[in-house]
C-alpha atoms as a PDB file:
ATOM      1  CA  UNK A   1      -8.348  18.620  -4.522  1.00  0.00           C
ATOM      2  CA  UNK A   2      -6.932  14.947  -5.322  1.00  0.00           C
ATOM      3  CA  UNK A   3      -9.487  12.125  -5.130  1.00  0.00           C
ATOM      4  CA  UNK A   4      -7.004   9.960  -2.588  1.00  0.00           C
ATOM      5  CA  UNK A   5      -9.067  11.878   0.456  1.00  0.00           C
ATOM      6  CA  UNK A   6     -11.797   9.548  -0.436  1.00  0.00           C
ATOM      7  CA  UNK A   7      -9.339   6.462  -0.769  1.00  0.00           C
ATOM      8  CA  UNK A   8      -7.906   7.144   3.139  1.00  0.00           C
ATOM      9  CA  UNK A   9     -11.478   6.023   4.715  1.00  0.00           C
ATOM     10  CA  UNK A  10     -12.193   3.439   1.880  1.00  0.00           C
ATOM     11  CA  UNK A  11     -11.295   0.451   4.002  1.00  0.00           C
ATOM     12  CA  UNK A  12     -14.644   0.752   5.326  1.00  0.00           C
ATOM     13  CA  UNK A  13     -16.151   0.147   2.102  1.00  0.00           C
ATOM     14  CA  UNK A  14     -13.665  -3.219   0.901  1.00  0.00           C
ATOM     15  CA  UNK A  15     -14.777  -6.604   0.414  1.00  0.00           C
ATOM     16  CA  UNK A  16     -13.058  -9.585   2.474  1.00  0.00           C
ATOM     17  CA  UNK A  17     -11.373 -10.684  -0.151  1.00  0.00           C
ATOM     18  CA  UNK A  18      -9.369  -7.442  -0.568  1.00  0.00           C
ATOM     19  CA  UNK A  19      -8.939  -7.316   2.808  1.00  0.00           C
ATOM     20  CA  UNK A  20      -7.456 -10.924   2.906  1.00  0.00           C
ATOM     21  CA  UNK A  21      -5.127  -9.877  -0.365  1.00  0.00           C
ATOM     22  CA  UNK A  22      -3.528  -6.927   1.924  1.00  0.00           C
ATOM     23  CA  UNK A  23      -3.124  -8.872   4.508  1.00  0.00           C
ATOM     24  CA  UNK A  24      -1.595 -11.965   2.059  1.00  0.00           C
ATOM     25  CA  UNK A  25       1.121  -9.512   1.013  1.00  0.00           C
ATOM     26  CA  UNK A  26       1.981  -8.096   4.415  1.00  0.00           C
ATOM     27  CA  UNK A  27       2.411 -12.049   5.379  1.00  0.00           C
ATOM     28  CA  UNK A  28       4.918 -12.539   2.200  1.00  0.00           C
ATOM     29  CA  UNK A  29       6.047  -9.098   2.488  1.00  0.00           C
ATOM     30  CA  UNK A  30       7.565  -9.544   6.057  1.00  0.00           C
ATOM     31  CA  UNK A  31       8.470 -13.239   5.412  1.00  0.00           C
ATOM     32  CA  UNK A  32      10.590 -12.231   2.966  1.00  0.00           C
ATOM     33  CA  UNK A  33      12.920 -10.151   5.232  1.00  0.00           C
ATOM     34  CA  UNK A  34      13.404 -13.743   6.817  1.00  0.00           C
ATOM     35  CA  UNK A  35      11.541 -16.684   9.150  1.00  0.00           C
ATOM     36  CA  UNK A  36       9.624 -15.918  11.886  1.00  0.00           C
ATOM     37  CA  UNK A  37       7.383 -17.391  14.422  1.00  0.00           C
ATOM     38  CA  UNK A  38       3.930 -16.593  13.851  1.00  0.00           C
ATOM     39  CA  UNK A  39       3.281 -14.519  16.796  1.00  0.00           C
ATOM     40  CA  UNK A  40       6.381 -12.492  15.819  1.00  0.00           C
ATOM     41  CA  UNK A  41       4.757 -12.045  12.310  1.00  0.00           C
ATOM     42  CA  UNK A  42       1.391 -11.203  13.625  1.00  0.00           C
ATOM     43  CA  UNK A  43       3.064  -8.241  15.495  1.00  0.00           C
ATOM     44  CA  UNK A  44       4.685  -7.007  12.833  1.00  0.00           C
ATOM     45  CA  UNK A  45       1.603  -7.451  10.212  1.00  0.00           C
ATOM     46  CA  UNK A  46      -0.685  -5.881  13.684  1.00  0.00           C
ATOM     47  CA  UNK A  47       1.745  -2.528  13.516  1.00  0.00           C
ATOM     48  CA  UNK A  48       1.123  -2.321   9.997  1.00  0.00           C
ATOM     49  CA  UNK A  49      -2.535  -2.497   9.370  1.00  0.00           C
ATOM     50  CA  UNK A  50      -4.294  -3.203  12.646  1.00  0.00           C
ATOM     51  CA  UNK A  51      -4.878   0.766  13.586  1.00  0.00           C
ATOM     52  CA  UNK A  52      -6.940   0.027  10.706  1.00  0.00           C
ATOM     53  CA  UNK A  53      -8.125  -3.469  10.542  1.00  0.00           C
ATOM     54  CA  UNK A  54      -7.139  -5.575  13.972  1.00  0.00           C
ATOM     55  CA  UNK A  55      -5.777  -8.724  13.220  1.00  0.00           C
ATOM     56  CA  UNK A  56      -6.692 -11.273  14.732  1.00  0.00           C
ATOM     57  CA  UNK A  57      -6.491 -15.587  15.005  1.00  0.00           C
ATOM     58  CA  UNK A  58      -9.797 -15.774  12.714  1.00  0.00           C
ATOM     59  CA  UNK A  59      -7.752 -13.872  10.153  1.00  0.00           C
ATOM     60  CA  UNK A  60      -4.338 -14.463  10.336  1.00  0.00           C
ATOM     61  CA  UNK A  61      -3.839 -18.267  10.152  1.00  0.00           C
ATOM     62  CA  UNK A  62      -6.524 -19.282   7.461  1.00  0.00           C
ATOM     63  CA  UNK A  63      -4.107 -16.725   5.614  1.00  0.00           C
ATOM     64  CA  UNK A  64      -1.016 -18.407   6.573  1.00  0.00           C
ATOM     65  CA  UNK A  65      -3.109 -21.731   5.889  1.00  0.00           C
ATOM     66  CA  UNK A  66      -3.777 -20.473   2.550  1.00  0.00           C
ATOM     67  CA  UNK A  67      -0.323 -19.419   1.568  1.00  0.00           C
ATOM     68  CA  UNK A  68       0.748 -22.730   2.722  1.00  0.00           C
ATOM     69  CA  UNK A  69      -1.165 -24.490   0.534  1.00  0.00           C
ATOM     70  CA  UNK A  70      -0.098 -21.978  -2.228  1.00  0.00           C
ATOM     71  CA  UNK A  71       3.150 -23.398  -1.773  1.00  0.00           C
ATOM     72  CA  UNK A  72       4.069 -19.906  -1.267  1.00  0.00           C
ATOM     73  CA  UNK A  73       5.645 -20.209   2.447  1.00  0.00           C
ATOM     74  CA  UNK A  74       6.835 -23.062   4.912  1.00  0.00           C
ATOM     75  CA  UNK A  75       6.158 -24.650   8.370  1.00  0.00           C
ATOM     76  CA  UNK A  76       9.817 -25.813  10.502  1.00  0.00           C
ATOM     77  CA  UNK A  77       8.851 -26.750  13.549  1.00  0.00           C
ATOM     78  CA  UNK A  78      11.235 -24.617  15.999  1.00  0.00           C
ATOM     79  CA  UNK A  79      13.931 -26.428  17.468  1.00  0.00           C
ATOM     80  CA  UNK A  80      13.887 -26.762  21.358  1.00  0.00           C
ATOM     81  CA  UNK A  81      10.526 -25.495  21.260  1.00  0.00           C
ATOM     82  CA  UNK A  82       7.494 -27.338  22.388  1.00  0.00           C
ATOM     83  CA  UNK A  83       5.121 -29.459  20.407  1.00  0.00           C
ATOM     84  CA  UNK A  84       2.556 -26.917  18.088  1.00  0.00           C
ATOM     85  CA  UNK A  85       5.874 -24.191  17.534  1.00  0.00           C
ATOM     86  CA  UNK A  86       7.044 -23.602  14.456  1.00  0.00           C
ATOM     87  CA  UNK A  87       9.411 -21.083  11.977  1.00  0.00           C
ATOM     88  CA  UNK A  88       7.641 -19.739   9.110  1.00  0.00           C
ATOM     89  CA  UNK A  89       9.562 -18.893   5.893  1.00  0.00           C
ATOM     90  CA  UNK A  90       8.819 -17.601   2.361  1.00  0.00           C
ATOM     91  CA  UNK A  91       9.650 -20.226  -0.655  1.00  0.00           C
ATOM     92  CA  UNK A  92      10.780 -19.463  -4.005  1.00  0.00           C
ATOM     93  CA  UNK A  93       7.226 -19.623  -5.307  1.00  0.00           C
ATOM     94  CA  UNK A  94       6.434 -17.021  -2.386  1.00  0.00           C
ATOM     95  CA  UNK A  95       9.124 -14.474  -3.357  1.00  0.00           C
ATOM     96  CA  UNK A  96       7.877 -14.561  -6.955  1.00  0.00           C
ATOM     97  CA  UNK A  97       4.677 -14.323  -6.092  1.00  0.00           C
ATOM     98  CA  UNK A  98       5.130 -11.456  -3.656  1.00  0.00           C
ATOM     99  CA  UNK A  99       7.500  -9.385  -6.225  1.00  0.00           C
ATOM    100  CA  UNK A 100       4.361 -10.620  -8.491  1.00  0.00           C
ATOM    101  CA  UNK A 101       1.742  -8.301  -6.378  1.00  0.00           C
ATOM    102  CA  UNK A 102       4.559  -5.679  -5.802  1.00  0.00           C
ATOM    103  CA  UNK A 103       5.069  -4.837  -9.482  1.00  0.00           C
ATOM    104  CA  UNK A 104       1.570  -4.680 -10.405  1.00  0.00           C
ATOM    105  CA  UNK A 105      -0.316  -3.800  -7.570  1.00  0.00           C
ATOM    106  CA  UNK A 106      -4.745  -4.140  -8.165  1.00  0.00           C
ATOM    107  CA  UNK A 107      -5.999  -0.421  -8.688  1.00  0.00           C
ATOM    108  CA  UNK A 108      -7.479  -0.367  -5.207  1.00  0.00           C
ATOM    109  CA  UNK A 109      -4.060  -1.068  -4.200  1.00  0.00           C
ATOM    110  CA  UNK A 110      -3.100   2.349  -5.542  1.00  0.00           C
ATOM    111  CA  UNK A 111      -5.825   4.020  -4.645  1.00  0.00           C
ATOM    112  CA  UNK A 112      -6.526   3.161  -1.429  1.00  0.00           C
ATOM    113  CA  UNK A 113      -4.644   4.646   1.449  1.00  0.00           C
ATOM    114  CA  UNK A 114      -4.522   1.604   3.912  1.00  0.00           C
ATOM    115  CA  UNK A 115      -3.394  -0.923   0.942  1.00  0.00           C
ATOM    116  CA  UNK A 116      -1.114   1.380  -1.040  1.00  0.00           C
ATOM    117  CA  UNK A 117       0.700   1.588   2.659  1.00  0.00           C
ATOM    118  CA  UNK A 118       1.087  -2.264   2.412  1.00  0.00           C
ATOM    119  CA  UNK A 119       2.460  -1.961  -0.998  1.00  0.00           C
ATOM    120  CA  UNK A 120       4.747   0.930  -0.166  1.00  0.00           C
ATOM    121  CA  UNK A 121       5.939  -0.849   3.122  1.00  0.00           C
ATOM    122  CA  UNK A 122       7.399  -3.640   0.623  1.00  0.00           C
ATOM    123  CA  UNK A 123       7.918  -2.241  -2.430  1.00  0.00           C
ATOM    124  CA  UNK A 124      12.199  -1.892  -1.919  1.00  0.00           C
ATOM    125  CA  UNK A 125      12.100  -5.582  -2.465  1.00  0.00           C
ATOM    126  CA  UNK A 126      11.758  -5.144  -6.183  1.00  0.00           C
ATOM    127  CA  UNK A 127      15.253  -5.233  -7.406  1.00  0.00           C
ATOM    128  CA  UNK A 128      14.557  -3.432 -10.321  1.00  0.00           C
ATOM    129  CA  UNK A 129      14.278   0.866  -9.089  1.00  0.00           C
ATOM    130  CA  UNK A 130      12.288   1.589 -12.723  1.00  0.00           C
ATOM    131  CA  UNK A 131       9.309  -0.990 -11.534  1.00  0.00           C
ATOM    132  CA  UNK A 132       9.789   0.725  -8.435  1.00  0.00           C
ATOM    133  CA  UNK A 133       8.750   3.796  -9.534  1.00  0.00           C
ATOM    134  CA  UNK A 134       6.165   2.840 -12.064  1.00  0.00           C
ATOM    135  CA  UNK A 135       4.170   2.009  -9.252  1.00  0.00           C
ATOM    136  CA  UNK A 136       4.799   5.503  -7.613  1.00  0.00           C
ATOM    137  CA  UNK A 137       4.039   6.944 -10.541  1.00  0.00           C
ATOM    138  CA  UNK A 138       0.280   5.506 -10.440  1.00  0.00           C
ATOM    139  CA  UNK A 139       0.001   6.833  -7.203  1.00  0.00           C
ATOM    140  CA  UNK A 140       1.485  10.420  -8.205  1.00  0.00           C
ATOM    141  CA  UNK A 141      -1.010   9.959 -10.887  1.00  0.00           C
ATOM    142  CA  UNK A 142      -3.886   9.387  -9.153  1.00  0.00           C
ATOM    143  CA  UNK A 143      -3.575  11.711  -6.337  1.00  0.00           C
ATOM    144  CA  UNK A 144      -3.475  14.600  -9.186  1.00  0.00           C
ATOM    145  CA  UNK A 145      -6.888  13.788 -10.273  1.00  0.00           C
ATOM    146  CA  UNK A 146      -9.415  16.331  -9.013  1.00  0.00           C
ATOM    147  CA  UNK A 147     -12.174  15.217  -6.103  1.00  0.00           C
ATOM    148  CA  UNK A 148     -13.593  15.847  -3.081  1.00  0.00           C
ATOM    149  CA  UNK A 149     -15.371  14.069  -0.097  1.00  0.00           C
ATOM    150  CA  UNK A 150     -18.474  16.232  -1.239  1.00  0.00           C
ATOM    151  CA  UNK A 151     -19.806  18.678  -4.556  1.00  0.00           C
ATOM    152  CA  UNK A 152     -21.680  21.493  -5.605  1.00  0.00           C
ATOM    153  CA  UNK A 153     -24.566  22.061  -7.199  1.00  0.00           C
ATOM    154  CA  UNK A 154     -25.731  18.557  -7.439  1.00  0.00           C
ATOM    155  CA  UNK A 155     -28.462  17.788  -8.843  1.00  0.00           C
ATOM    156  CA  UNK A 156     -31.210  15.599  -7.377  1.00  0.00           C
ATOM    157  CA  UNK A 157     -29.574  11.985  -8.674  1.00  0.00           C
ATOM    158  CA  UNK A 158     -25.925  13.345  -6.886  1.00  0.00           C
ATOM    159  CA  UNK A 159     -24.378  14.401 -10.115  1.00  0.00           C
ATOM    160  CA  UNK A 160     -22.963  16.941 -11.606  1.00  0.00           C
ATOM    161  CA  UNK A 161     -21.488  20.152  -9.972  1.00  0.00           C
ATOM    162  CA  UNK A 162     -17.745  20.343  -8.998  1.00  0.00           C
ATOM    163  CA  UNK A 163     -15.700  19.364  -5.783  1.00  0.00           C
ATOM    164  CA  UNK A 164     -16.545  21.125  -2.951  1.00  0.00           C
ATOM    165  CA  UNK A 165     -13.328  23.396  -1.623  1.00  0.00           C
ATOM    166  CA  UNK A 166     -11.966  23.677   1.812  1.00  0.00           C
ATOM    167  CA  UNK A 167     -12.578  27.062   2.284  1.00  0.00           C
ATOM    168  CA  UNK A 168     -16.408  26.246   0.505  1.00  0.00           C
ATOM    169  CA  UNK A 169     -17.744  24.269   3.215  1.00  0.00           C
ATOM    170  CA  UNK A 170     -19.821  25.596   5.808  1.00  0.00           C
ATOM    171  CA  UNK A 171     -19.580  23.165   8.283  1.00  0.00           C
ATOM    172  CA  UNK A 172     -16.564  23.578  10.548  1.00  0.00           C
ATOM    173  CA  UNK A 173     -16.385  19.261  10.795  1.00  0.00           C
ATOM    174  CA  UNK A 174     -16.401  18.648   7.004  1.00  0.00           C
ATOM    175  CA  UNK A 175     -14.063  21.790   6.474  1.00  0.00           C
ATOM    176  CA  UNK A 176     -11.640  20.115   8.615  1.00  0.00           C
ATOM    177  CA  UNK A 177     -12.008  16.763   6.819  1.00  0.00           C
ATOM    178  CA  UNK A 178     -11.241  18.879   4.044  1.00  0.00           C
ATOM    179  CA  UNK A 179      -8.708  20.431   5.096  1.00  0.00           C
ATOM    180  CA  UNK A 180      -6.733  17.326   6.817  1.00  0.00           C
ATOM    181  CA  UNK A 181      -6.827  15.828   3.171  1.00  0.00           C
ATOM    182  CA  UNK A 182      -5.836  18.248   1.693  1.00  0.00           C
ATOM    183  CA  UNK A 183      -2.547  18.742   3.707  1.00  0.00           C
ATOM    184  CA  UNK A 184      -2.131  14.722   3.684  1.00  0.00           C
ATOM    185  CA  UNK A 185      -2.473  14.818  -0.197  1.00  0.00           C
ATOM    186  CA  UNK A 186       0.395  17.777  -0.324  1.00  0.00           C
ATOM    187  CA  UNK A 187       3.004  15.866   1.591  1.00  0.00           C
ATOM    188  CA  UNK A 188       2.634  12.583  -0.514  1.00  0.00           C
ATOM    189  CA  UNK A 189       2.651  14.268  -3.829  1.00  0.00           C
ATOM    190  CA  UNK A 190       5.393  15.910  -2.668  1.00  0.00           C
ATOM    191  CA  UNK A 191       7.428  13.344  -1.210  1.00  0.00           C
ATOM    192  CA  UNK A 192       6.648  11.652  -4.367  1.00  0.00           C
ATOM    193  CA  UNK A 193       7.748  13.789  -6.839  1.00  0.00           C
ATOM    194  CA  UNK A 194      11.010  14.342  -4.968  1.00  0.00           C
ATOM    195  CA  UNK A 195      11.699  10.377  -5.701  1.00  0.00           C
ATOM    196  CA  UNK A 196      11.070  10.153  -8.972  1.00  0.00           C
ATOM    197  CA  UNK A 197      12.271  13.495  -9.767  1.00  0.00           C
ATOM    198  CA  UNK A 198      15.297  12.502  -8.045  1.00  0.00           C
ATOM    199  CA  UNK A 199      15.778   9.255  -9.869  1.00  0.00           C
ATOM    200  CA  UNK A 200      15.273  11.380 -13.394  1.00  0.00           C
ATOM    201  CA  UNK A 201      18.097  13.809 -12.415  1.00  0.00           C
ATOM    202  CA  UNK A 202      20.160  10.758 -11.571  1.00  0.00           C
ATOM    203  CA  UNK A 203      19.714   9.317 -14.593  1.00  0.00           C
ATOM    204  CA  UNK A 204      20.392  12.189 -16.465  1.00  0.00           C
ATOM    205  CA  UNK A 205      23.243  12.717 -14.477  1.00  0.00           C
ATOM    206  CA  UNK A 206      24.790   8.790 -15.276  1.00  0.00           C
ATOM    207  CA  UNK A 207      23.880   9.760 -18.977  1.00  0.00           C
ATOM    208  CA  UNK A 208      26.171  12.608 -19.487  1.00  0.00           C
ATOM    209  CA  UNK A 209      28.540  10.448 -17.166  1.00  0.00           C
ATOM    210  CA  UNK A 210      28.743   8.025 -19.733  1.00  0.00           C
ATOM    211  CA  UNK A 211      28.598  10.471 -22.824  1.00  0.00           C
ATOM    212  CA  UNK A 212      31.652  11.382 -25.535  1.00  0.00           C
ATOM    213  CA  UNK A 213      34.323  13.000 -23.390  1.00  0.00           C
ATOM    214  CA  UNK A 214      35.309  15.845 -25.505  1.00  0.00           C
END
C-alpha cells in the first residue's frame, strides 16, 4: 500500500514553520492570479487549507507582513476606500520566488497531502509543462513506495515486519482507515499517470510530426 496514507494526517505532526511556508505560497500563489484585498485573499487561502488548518488574523498578516518585507508583494491603498484599505499585489521578486517554491517543492511538500494540495493548486503557473511534471513525477514516485498506517510482526522496538493489509486488520475502524487510503492512493496514481502518460504520447506524437516525411 503507498506510504502517502500516512502523509494525508501528517499536518498534525508539522512544525510552524512549515505550516507558515504553505501558507506563504498559497499567499503568492493566489496573488499571482492578480491584486486583491486581503479579506478577499484570506477567503480564498481559508477554502484552500482551512478544512485543515483555519486561518486566521494571528496567521495571515504576520505572513503578508513577512512577504512584504521580502519585497515579494505590495500594499496600494484602495481607491475610494476608507483609511486602513488596501490592494495587495505580487512583485517581480514575488513571482520568481513563487515559481521558485513551485519548481522545487521541500520533500514534505510532496509528501504530504495538505501541502502537495497547495503546490498542485499552483503549479499551472510554471510556464514550462516538463517542470510541471517533474514535480508530479515525485509525487507518482512516492505514492508507489510500499507502507502502511500500521505492521506486522513487530518486534518490541516497532521494527521490522511488513505493512499491515486492508483485508489484515482486525479492527473494523483501522480496516476502514485502510481501506479509505487505499482507494484515495488509487485515484491519484491514477490521475497521475494519465498526465504524464499523456504528455509522453504527445510528445511522441509531435516527434514523428516533425520526423523525415518519406
Amino acid at each position: 500500500m503507498p506510504r502517502h496514507i500516512e502523509s494525508m494526517y501528517a499536518s498534525i505532526r508539522c512544525d510552524v514553520g512549515q505550516a507558515d511556508s504553505m501558507l506563504e505560497l498559497a499567499l503568492l500563489g493566489f496573488l499571482a492570479e492578480g491584486p486583491l484585498r486581503g479579506h478577499a485573499l484570506r477567503r480564498r487561502v481559508a477554502r484552500l487549507t482551512g478544512y485543515v488548518r483555519p486561518v486566521s488574523d494571528g496567521t495571515l498578516y504576520p505572513a503578508i507582513n513577512r512577504l512584504a518585507r521580502a519585497g515579494l508583494l505590495e500594499r496600494h491603498p484602495e481607491p475610494g476606500a476608507g483609511a486602513g484599505r488596501y490592494v495587495l499585489s505580487l512583485t517581480p521578486a514575488g513571482r520568481e520566488e513563487m515559481l521558485r517554491r513551485l519548481r522545487t517543492p521541500a520533500d514534505h511538500e510532496i509528501t504530504d497531502f495538505t501541502r502537495f494540495l497547495v503546490v498542485l493548486a499552483f503549479l499551472s503557473q510554471l510556464p514550462d509543462t516538463a517542470e510541471q511534471h517533474a514535480v508530479l513525477r515525485r509525487r507518482l514516485a512516492f505514492l508507489e513506495e510500499p507502507a502502511s498506517f500500521f505492521a506486522t510482526d513487530e518486534d518490541e522496538e516497532g521494527t521490522g515486519g511488513r505493512p499491515l493489509r486492508a483485508e489484515e486488520a482486525e479492527d473494523p475502524y483501522r480496516r476502514g482507515m485502510l481501506l479509505t487510503a487505499r482507494a484515495t492512493s488509487r485515484a491519484e496514481r491514477a490521475w497521475l499517470r494519465e498526465v504524464l502518460d499523456g504528455a509522453g504520447a504527445a510528445a511522441a506524437a509531435e516527434h514523428r510530426a516533425d520526423g523525415p516525411a518519406d
